[in-house]
C-alpha atoms as a PDB file:
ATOM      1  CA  UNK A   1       0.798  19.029  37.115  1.00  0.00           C
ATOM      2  CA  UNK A   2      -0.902  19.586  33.543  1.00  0.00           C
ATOM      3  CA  UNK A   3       2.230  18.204  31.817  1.00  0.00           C
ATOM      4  CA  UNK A   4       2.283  15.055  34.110  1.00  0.00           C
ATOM      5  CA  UNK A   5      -1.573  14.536  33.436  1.00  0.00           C
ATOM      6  CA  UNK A   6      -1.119  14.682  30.143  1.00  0.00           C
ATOM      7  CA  UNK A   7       1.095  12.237  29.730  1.00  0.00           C
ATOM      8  CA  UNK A   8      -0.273   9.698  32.315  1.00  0.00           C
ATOM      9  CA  UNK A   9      -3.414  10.262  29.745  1.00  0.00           C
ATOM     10  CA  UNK A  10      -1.314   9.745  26.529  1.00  0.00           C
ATOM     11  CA  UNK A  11      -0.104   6.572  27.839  1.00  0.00           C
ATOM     12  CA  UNK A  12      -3.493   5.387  29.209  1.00  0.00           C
ATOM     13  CA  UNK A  13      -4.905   5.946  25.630  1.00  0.00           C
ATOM     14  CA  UNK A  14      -1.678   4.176  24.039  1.00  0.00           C
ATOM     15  CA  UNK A  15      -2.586   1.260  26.239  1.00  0.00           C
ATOM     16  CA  UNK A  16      -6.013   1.227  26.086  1.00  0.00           C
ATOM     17  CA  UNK A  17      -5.731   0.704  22.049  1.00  0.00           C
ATOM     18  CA  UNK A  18      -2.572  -1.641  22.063  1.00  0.00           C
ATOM     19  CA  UNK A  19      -3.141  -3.724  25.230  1.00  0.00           C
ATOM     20  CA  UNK A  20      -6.566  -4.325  26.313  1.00  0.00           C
ATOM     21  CA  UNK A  21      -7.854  -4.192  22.791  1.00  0.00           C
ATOM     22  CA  UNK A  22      -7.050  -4.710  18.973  1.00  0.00           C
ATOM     23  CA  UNK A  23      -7.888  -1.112  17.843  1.00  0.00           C
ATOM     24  CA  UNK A  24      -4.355  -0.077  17.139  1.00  0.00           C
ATOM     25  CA  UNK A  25      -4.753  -2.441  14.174  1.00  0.00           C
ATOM     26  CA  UNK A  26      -6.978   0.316  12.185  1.00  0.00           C
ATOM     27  CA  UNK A  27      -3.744   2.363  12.813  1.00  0.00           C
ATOM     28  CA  UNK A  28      -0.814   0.179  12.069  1.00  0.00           C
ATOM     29  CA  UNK A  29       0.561  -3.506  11.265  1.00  0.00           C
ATOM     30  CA  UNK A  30       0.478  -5.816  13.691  1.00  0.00           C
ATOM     31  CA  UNK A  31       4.133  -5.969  14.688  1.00  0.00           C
ATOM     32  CA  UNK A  32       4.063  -2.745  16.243  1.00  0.00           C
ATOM     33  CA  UNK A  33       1.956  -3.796  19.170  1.00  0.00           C
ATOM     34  CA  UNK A  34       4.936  -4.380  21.531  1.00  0.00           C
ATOM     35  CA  UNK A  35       6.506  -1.291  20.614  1.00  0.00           C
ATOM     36  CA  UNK A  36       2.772   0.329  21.728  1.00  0.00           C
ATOM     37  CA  UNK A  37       2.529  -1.247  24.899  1.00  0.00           C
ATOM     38  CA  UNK A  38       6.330  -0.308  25.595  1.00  0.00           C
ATOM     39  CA  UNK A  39       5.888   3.707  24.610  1.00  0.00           C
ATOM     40  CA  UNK A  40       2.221   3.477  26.867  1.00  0.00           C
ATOM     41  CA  UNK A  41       3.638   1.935  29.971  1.00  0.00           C
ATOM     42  CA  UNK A  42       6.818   4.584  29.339  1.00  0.00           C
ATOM     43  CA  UNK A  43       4.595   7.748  28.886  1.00  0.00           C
ATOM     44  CA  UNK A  44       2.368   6.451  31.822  1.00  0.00           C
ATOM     45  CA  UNK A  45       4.878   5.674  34.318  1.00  0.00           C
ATOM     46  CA  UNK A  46       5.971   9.194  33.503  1.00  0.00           C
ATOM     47  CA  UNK A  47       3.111  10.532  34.097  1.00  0.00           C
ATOM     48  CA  UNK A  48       2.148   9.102  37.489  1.00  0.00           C
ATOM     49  CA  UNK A  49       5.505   9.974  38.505  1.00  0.00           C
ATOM     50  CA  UNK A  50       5.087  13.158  38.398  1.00  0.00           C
ATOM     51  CA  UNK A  51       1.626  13.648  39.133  1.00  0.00           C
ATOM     52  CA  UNK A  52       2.953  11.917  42.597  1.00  0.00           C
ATOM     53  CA  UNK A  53       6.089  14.556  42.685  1.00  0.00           C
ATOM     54  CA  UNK A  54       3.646  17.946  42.209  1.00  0.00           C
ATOM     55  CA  UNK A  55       1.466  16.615  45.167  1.00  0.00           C
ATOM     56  CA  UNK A  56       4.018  16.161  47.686  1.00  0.00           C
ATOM     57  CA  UNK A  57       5.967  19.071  46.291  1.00  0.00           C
ATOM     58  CA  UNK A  58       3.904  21.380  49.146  1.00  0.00           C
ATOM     59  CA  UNK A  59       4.974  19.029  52.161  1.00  0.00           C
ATOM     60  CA  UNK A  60       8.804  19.096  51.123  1.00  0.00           C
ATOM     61  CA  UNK A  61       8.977  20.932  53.935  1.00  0.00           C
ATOM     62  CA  UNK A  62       7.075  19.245  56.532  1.00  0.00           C
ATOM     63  CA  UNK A  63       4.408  21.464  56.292  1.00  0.00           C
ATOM     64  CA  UNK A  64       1.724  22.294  53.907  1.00  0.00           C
ATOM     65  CA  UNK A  65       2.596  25.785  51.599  1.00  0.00           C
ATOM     66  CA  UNK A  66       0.522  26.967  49.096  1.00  0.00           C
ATOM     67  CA  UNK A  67       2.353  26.720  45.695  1.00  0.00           C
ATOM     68  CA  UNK A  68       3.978  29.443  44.153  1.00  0.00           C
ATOM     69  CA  UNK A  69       1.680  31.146  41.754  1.00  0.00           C
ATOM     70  CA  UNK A  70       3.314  31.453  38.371  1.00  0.00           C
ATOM     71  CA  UNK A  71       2.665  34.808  36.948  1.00  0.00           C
ATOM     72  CA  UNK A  72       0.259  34.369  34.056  1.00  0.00           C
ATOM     73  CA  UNK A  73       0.721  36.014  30.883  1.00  0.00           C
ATOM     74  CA  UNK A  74      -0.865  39.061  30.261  1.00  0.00           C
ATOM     75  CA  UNK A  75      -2.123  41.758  27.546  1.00  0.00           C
ATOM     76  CA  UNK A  76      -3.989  45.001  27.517  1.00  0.00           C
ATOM     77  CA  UNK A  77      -6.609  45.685  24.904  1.00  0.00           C
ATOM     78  CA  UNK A  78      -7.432  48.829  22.949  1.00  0.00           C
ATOM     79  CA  UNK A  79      -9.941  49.720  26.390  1.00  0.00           C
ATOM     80  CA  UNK A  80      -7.294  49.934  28.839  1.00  0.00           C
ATOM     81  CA  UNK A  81      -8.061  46.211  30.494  1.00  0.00           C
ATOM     82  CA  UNK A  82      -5.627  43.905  31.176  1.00  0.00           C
ATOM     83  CA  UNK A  83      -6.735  40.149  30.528  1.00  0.00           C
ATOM     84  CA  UNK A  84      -4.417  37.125  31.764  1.00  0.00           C
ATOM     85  CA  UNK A  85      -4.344  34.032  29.735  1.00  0.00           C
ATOM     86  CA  UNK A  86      -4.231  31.352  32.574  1.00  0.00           C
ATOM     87  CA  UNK A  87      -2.935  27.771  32.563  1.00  0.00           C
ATOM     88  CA  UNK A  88      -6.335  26.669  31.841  1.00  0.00           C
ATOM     89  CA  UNK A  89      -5.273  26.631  27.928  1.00  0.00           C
ATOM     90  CA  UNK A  90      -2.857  24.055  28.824  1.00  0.00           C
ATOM     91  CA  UNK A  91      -5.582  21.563  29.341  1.00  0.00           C
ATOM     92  CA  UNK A  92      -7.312  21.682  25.742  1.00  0.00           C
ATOM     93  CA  UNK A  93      -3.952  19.341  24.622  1.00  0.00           C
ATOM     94  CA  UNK A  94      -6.075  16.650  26.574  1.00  0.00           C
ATOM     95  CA  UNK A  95      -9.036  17.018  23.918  1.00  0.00           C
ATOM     96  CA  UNK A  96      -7.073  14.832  21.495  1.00  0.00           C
ATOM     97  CA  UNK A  97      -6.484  12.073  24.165  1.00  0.00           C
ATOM     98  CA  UNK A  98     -10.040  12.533  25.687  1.00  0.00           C
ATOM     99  CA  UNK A  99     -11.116  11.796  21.719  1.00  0.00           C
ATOM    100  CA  UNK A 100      -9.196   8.749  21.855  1.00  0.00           C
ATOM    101  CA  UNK A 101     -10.751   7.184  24.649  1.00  0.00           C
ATOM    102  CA  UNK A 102     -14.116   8.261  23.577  1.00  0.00           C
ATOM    103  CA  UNK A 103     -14.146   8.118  20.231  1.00  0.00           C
ATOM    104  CA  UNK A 104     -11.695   5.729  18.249  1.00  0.00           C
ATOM    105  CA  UNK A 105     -11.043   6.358  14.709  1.00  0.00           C
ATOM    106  CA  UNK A 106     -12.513   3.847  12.630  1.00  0.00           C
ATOM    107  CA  UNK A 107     -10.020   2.230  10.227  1.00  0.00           C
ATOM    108  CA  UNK A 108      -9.665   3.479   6.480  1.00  0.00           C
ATOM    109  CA  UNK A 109     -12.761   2.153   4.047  1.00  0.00           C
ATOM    110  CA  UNK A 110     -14.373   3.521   0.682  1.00  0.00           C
ATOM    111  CA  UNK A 111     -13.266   6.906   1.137  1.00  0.00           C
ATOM    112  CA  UNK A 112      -9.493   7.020   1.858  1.00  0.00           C
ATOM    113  CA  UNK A 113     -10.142   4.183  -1.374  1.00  0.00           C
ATOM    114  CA  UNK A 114     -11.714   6.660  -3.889  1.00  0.00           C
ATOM    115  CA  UNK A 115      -8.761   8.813  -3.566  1.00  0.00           C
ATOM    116  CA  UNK A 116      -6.809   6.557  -5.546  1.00  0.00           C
ATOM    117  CA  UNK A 117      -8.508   5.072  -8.599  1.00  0.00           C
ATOM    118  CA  UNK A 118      -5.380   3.061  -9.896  1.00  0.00           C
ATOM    119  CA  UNK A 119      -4.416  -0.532  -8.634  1.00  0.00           C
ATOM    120  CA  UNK A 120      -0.778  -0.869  -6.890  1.00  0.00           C
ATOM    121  CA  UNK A 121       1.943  -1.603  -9.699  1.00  0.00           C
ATOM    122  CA  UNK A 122       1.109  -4.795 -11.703  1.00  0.00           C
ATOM    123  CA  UNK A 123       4.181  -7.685 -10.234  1.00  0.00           C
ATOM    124  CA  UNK A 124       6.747  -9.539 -11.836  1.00  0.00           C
ATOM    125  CA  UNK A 125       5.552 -12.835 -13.351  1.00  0.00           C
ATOM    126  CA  UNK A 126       6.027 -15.876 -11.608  1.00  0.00           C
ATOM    127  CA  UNK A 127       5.497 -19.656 -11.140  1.00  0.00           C
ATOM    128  CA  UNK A 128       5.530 -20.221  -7.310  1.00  0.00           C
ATOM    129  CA  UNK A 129       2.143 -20.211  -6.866  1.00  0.00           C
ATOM    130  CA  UNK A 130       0.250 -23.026  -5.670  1.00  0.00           C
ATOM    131  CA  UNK A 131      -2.330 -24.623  -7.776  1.00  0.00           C
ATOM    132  CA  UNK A 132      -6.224 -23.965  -6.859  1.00  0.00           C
ATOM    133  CA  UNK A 133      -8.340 -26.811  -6.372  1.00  0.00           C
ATOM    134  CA  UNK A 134     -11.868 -27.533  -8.260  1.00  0.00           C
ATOM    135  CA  UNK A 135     -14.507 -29.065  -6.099  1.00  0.00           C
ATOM    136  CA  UNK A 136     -14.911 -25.788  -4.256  1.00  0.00           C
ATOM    137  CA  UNK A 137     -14.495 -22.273  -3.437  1.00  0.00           C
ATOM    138  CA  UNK A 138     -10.361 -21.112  -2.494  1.00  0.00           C
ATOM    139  CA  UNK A 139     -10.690 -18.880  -0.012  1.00  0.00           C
ATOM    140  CA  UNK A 140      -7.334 -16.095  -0.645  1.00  0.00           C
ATOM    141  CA  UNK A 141      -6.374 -12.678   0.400  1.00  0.00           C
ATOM    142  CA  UNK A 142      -7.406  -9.520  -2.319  1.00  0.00           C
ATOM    143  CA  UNK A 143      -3.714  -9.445  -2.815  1.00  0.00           C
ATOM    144  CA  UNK A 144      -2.764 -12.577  -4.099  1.00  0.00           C
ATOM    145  CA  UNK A 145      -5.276 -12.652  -6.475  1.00  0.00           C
ATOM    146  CA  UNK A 146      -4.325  -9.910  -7.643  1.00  0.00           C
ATOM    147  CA  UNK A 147      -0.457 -11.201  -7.609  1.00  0.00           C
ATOM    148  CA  UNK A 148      -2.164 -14.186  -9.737  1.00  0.00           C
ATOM    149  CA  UNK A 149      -4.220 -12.492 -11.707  1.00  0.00           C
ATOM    150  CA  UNK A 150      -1.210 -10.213 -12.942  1.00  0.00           C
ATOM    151  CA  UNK A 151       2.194 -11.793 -12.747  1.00  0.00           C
ATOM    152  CA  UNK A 152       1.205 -15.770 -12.780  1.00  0.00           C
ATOM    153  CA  UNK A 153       2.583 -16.830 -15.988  1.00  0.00           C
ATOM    154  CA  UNK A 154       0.182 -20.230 -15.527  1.00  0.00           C
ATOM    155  CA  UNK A 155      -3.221 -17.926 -15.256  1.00  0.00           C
ATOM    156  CA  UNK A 156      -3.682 -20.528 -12.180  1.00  0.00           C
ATOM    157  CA  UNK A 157      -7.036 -18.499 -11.555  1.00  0.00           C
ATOM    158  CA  UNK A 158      -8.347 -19.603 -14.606  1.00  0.00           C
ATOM    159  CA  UNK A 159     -12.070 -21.752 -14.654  1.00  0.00           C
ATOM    160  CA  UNK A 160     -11.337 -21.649 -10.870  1.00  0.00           C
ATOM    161  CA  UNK A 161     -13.398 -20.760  -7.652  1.00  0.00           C
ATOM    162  CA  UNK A 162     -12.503 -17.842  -5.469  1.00  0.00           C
ATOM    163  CA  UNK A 163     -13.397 -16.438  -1.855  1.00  0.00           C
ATOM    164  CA  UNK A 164     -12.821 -12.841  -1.533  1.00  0.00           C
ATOM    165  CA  UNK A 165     -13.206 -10.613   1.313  1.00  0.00           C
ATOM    166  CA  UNK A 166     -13.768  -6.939   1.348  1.00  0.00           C
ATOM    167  CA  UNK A 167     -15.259  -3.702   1.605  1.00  0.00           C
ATOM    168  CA  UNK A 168     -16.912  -2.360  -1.109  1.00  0.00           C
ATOM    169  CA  UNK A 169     -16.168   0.892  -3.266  1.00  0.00           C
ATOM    170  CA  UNK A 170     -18.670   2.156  -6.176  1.00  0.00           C
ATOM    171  CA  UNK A 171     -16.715   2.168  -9.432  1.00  0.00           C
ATOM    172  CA  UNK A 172     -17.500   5.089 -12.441  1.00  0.00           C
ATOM    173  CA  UNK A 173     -17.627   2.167 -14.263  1.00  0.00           C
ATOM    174  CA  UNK A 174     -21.564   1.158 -14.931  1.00  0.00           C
ATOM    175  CA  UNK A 175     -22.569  -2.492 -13.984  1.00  0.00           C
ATOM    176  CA  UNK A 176     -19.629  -3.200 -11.400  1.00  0.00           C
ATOM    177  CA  UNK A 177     -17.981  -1.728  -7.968  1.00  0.00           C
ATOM    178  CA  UNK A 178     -14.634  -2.547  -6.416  1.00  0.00           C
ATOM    179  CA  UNK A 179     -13.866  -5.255  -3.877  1.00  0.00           C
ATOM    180  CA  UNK A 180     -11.722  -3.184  -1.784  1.00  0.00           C
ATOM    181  CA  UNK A 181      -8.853  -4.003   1.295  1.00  0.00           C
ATOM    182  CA  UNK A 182      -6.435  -1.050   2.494  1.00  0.00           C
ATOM    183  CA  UNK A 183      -2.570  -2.487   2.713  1.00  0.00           C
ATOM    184  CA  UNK A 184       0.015  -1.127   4.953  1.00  0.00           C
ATOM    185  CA  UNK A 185       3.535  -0.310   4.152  1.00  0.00           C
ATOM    186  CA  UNK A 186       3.944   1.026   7.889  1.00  0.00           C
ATOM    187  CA  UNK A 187       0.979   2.386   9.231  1.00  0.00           C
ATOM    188  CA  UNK A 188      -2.493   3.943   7.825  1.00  0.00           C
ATOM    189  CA  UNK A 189      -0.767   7.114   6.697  1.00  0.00           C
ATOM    190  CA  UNK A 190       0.697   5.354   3.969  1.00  0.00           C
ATOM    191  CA  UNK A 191      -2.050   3.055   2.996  1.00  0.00           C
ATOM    192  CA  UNK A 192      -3.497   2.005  -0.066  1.00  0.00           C
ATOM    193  CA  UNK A 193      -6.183   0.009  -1.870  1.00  0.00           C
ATOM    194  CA  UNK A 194      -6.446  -3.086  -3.258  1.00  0.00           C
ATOM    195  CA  UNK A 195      -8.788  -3.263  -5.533  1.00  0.00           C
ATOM    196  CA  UNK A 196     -10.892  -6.226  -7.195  1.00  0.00           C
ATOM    197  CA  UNK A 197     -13.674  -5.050  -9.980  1.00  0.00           C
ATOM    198  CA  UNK A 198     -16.669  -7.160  -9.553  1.00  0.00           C
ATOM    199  CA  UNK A 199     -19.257  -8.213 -12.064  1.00  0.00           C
ATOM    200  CA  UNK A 200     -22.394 -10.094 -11.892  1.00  0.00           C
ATOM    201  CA  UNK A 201     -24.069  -8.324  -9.133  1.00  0.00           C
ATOM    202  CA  UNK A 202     -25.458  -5.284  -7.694  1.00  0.00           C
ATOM    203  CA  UNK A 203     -23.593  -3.391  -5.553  1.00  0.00           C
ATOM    204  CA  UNK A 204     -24.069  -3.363  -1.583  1.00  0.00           C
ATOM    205  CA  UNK A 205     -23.663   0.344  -0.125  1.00  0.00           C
ATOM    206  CA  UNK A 206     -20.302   1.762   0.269  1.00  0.00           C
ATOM    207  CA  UNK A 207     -18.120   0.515   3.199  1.00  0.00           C
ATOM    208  CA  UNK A 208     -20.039  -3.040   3.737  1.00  0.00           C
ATOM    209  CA  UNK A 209     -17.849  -5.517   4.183  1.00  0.00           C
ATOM    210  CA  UNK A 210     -18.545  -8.792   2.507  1.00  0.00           C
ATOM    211  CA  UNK A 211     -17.437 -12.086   0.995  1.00  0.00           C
ATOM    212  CA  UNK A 212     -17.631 -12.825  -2.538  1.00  0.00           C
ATOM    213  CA  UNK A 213     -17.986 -16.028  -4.220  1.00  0.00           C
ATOM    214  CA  UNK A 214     -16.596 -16.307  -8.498  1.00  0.00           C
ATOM    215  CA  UNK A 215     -14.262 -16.598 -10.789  1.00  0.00           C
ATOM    216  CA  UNK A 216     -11.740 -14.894 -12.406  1.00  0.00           C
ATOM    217  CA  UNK A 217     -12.553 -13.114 -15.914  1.00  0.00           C
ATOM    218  CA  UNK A 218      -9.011 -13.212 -17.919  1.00  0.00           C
ATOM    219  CA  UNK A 219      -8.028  -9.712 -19.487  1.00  0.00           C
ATOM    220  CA  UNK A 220      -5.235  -9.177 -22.296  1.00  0.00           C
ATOM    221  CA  UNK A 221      -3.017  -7.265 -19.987  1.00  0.00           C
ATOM    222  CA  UNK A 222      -0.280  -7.386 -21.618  1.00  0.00           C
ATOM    223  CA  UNK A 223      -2.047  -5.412 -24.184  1.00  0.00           C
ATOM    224  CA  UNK A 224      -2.616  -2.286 -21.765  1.00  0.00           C
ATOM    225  CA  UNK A 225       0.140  -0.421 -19.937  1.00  0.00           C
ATOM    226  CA  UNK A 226       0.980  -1.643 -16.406  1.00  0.00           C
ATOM    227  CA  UNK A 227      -1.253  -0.925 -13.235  1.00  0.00           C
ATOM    228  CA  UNK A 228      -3.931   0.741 -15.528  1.00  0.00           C
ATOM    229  CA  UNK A 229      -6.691  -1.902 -14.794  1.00  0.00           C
ATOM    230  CA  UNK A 230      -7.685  -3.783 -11.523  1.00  0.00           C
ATOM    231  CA  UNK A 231      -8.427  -7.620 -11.933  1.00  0.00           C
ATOM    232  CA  UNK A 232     -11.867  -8.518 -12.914  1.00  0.00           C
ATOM    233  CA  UNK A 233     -14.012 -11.326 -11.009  1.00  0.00           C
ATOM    234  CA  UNK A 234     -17.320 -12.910 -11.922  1.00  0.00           C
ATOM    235  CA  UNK A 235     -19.539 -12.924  -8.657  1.00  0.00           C
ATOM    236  CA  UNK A 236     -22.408 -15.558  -8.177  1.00  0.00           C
ATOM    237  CA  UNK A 237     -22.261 -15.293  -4.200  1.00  0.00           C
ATOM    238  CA  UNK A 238     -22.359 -12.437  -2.107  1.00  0.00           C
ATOM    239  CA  UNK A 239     -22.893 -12.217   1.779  1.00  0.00           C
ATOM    240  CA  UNK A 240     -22.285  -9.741   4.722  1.00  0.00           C
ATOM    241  CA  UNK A 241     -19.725 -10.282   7.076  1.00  0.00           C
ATOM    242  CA  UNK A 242     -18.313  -8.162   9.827  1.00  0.00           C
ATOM    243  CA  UNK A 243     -15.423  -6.305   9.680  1.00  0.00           C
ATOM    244  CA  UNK A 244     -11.966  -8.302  10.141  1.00  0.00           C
ATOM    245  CA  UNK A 245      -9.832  -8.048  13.521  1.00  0.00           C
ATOM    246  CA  UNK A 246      -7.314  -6.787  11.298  1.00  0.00           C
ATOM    247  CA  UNK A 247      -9.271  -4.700   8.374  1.00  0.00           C
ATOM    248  CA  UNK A 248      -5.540  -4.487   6.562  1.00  0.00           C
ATOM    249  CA  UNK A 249      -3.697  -6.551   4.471  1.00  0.00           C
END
């Protein structure tokens, strides 16, 4: 019975993040959903299945019987007592799912960012990207401008308006902080930052997630070894936002 109420739990929780809500998505990428909702309704099914089987088990024979007591495990201590350790341990592997359901795990921000004070390697150069307008703001994901600000051979970024969005990360550095999104591989295990260093304003506190308005400040590079630096941006607009659906890029 504790087996089959575990797993009716497990796939309750699995469901409960994947199906009726988006919070798998501070977990993993978005393709994985239907894989979620697949393993939930599996694990679930199993366990109402047999959670149904142990109840009827006593009326297999037409009549109600009491259940065969399994003999517990059992030890004697240095006083002569003898002390059973009953099934009731079996139910602490529910904490985890009961945590689950109570208590979701926010996704990744300024601290799993800290850890790693280097920007992903710098990419090849290229000429595929699409030029920015200049009567306003682009809005763009962290990671292409970085991909721009490193590998476009045109500097398309250049004396151009950007929209970034992001959580922010204090930098060492005095008189700037990072413009931070996590980006998944697979899921959040492997995570990790993308960073923008911005200039021009005061930092909010760590973890806020915002959109920033500027421009990008152009940096020899090529004079500095790869993945060394992350891209610098002149702010002139800052404002709070809430945090994205999906937090991960």
């Amino acid at each position: 019975m504790a087996q089959s109420l575990v797993l009716t739990l497990l796939g309750g929780a699995i469901l409960r993040v994947s199906a009726l809500s988006t919070i798998y998505l501070n977990y993993v990428k978005p393709g994985f959903r239907p894989l979620l909702v697949i393993a939930g309704l599996a694990l679930f099914v199993l366990g109402v299945l047999g959670v149904m089987q142990e109840w009827r088990r006593p009326y297999a024979d037409g009549a109600p019987t009491a259940p065969a007591a399994e003999e517990e495990p059992r030890h004697e201590d240095g006083h002569g007592h003898v002390h059973g350790f009953g099934p009731k341990v079996a139910w602490l592997l529910c904490l985890p799912v009961i945590a689950i359901f109570l208590i979701s795990p926010p996704a990744l921000g300024a601290d799993a960012a800290q850890r790693d004070d280097a920007p992903p390697p710098r990419p090849a150069p290229q000429d595929a990207y699409v030029p920015l307008t200049t009567d306003r703001a682009t809005a763009m994901p962290l990671g292409e401008f970085i991909g721009r600000a490193w590998g476009d051979a045109n500097q398309s970024l250049k004396d151009r308006k950007v929209k970034l969005v992001g959580f922010v990360v204090p930098s060492k550095k005095k008189g700037q902080w990072y413009l931070t999104r996590m980006q998944l591989r697979c899921c959040a295990a492997d995570a990790f930052p993308l960073k923008v260093s911005v200039l021009g304003l005061s930092a909010p506190r760590p973890d806020t997630w915002v959109e920033v308005t500027g421009t990008w400040v152009p940096t020899p590079y090529d004079q500095l070894p790869k993945g060394t630096v992350a891209p610098e941006m002149k702010a002139t607009g800052l404002a709070k936002v809430a945090q994205p659906a999906e937090p991960y890029e």
